[in-house]
Protein backbone atom coordinates (compact mmCIF):
# COMPACT_ATOMS: atom_id res chain seq x y z
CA UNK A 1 -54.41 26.59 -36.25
CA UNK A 2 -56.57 24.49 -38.21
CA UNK A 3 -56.78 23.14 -41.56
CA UNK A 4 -55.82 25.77 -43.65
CA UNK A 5 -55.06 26.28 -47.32
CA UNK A 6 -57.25 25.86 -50.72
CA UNK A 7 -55.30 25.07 -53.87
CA UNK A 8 -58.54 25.94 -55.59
CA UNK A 9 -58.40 30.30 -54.49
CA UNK A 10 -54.70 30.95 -54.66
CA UNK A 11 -55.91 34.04 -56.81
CA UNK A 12 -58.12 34.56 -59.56
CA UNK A 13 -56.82 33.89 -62.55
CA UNK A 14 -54.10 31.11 -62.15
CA UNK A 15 -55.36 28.91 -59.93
CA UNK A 16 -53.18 25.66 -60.07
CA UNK A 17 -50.07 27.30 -59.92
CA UNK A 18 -49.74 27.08 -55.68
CA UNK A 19 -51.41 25.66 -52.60
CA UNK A 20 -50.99 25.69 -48.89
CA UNK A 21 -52.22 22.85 -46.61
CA UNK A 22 -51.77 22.46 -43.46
CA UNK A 23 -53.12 19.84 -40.84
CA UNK A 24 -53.60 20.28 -37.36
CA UNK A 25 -55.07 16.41 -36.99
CA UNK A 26 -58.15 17.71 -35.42
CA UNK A 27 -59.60 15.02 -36.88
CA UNK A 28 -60.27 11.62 -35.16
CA UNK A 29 -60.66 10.12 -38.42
CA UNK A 30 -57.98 10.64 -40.53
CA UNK A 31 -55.35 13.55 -41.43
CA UNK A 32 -57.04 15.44 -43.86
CA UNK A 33 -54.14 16.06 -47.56
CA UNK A 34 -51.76 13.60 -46.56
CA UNK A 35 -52.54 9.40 -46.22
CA UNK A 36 -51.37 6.99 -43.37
CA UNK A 37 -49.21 3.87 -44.38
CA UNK A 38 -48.02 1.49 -42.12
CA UNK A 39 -46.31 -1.59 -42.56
CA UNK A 40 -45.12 -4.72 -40.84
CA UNK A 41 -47.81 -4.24 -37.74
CA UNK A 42 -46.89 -0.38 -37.47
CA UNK A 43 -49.65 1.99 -36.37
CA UNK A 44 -50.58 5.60 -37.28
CA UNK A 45 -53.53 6.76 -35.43
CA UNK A 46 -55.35 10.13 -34.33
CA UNK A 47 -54.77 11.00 -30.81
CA UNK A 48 -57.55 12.84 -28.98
CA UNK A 49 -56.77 12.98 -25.07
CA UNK A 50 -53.30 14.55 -25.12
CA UNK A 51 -52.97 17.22 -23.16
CA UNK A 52 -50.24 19.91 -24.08
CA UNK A 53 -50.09 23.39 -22.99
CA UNK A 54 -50.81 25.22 -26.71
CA UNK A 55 -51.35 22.75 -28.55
CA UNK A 56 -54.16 21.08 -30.07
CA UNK A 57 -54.68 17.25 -32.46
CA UNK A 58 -51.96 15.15 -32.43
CA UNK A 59 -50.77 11.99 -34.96
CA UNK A 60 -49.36 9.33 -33.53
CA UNK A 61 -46.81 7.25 -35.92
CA UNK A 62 -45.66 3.88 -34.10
CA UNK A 63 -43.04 1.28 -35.10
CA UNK A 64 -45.35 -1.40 -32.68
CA UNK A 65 -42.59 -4.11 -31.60
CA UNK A 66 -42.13 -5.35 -35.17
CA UNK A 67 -38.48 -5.78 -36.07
CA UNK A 68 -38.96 -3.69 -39.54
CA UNK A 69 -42.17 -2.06 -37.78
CA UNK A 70 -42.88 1.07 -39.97
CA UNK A 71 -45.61 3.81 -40.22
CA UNK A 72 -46.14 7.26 -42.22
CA UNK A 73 -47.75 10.35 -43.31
CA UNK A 74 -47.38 10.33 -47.10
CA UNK A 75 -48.99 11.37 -50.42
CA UNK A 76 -49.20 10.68 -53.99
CA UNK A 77 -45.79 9.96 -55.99
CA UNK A 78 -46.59 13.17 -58.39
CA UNK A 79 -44.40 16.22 -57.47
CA UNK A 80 -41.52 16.92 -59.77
CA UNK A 81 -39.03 19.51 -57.88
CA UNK A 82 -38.21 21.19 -61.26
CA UNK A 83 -41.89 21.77 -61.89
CA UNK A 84 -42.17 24.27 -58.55
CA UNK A 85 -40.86 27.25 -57.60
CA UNK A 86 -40.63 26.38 -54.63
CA UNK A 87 -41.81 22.94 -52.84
CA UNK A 88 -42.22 22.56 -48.84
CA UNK A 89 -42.80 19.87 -46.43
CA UNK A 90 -42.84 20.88 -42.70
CA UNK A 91 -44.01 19.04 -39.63
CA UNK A 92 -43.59 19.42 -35.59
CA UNK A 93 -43.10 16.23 -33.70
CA UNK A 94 -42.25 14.77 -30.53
CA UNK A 95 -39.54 11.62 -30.51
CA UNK A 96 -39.68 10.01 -27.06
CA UNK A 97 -36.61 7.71 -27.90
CA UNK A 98 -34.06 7.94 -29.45
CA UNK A 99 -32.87 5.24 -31.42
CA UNK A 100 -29.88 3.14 -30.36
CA UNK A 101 -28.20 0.01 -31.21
CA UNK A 102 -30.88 -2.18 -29.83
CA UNK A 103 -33.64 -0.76 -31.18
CA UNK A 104 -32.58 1.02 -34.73
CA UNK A 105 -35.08 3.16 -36.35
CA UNK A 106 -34.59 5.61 -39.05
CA UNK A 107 -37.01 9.34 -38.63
CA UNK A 108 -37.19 11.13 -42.37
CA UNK A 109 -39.13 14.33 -43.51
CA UNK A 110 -38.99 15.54 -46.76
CA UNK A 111 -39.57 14.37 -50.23
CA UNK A 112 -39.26 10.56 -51.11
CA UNK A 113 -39.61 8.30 -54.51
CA UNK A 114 -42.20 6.02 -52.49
CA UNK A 115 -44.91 6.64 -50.00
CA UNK A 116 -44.32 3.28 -48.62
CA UNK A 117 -43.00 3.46 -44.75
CA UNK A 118 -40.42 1.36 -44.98
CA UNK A 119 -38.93 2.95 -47.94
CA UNK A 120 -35.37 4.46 -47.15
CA UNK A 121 -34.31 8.08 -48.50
CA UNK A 122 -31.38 6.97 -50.40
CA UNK A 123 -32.35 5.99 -53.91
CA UNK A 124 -34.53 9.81 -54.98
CA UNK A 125 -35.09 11.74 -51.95
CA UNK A 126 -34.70 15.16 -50.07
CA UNK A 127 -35.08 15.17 -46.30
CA UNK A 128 -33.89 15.32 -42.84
CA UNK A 129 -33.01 12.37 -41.07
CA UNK A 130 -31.79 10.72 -37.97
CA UNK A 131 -30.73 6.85 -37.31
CA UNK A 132 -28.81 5.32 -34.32
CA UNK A 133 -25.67 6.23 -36.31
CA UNK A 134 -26.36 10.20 -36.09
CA UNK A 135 -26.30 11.57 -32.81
CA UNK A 136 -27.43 15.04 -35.04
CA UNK A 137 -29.63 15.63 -36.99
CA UNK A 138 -28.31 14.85 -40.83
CA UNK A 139 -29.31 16.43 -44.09
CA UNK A 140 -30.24 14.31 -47.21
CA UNK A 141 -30.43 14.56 -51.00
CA UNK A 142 -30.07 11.81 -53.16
CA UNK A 143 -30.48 11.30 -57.00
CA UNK A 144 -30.36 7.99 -58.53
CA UNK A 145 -28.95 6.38 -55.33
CA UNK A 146 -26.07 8.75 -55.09
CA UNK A 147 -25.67 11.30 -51.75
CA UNK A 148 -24.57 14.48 -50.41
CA UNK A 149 -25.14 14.48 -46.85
CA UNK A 150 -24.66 17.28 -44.28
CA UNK A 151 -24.28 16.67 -40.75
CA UNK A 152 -26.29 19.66 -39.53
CA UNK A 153 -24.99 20.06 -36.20
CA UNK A 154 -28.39 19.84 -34.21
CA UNK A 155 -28.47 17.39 -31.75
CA UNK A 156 -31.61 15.31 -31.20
CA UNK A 157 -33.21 14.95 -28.82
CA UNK A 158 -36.49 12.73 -26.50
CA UNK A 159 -36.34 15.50 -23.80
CA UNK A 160 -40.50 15.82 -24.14
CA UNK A 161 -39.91 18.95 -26.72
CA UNK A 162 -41.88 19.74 -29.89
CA UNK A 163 -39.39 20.47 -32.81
CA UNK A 164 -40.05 22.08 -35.67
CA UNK A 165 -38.41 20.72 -39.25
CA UNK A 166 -39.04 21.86 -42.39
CA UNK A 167 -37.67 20.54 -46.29
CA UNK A 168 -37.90 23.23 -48.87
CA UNK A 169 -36.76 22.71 -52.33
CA UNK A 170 -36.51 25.67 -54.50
CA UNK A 171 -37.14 24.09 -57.61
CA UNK A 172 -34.35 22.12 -59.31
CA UNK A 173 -30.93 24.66 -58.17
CA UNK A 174 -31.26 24.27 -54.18
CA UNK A 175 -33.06 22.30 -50.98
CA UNK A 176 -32.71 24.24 -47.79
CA UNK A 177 -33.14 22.06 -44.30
CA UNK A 178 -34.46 24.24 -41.63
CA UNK A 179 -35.11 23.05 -38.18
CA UNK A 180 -36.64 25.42 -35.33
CA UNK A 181 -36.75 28.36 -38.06
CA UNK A 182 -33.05 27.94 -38.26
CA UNK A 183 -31.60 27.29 -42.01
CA UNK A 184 -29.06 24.83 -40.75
CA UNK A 185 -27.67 23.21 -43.97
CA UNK A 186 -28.37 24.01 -47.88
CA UNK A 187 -27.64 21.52 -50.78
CA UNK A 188 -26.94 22.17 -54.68
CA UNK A 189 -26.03 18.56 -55.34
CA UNK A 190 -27.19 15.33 -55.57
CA UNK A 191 -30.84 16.84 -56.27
CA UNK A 192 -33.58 14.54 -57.50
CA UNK A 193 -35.43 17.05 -59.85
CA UNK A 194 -36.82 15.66 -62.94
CA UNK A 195 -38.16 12.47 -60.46
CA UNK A 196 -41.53 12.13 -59.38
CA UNK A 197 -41.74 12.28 -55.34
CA UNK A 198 -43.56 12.05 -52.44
CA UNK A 199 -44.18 14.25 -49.52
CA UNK A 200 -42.90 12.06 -46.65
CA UNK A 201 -42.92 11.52 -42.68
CA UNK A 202 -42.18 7.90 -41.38
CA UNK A 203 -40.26 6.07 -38.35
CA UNK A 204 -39.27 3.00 -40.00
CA UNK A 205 -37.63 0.33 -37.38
CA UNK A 206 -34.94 -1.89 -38.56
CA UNK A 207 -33.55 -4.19 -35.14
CA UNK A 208 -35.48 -4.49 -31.62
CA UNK A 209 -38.77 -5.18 -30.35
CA UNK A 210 -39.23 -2.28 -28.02
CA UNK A 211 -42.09 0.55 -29.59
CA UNK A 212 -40.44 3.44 -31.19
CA UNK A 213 -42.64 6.75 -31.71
CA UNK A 214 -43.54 10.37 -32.53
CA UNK A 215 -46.05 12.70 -31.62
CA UNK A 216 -46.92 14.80 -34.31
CA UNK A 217 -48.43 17.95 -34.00
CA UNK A 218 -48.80 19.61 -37.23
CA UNK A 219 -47.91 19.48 -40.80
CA UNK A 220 -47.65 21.67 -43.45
CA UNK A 221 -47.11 20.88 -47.27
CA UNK A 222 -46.65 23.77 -49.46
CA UNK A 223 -46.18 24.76 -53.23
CA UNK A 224 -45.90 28.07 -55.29
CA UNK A 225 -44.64 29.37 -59.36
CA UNK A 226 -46.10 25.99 -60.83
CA UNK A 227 -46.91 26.53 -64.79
CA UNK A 228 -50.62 25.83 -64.92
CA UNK A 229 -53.54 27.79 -65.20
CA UNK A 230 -57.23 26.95 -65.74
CA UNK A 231 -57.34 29.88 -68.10
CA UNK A 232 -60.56 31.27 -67.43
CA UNK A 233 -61.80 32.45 -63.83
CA UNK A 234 -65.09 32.20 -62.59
């Protein structure tokens, strides 16, 4: 798959108005549009010696055996929902535990008011997530601290599967939570528009010393109908 997408040839005459990235973390350097944080002795690293049938580049977000043990894929606190059309973060992951109430860990993709690892999704945020209190997977939008969430029926699970989640926002009216190319909840409420956010993936521990972990295999951050145009084309 590849790195893919170039904000800079969407078309020819309004050239700022969408962009497509993905990352296939090919790279044992870094991923290559989005920025590692980790926090409190958590560890995000490039993986090169996992072998998986069909799959290629993997990154590796780890908790370590820190109490509050944290570590994410995040980027610059700059994308206003209302601004977009549409606004998409997608990723495919493994989780090899599940958390419990020994080791509690909170998983969130989607769009958060910090790129900090640590941060929860519950003061501006739009996302899936999953804690030891969810045996499902649970569906998140929050303005100004304030919640709708949707239990969305799909069980998680650490059975050695890749999943596939996405978070789409369709500008400031709707966010639809999709997860194996299933729409499985939609929200109208609680929807942080006008605030500036953050495309986020973390595993953020809270209790227990044990490592908690993903494998991720891809991500994809996508945006289309922004405003702006260079006004000239070369």
């Amino acid at each position: 798959m590849g790195f893919f997408g170039n904000p800079e040839k969407t078309n020819d005459f309004n050239v700022l108005s969408s962009f497509d990235y993905v990352d296939d973390f090919t790279s044992l350097v870094s991923p290559r549009f989005l920025n590692s944080d980790v926090r409190n002795s958590g560890l995000g690293n490039a993986q090169a010696t996992i072998s998986v049938s069909g799959r290629a580049g993997f990154w590796w977000l780890q908790t370590q055996s820190n109490t509050a043990g944290a570590s994410a894929l995040s980027g610059n606190i700059s994308y206003r929902l209302d601004s977009w059309s549409q606004l998409s973060i997608a990723a495919s992951f493994r989780v090899f535990t599940l958390p419990d109430g020994t080791d509690k860990y909170r998983i969130f993709l989607g769009f958060n008011s910090s790129y900090v690892a640590t941060t929860a999704p519950t003061t501006n945020a739009v996302g899936l997530f999953l804690d030891e209190g969810n045996a499902n997977w649970q569906a998140y939008t929050y303005s100004s601290s304030t919640g709708t969430i949707t239990d969305t029926g799909v069980a998680a699970v650490a059975d050695g599967s890749y999943n596939t989640f996405l978070t789409r926002a369709n500008g400031s009216s709707s966010v639809d939570f999709v997860i194996n190319n299933v729409v499985v909840a939609t929200h109208s409420t609680n929807i942080p528009a006008t605030t500036a956010l953050s495309p986020f993936l973390s595993i953020a521990k809270t209790a227990g010393t044990n490592n908690r972990s993903l494998y991720v295999d891809w991500m994809r951050f996508s945006g289309q109908g922004n405003s702006r145009s260079l006004g000239v084309s070369a």
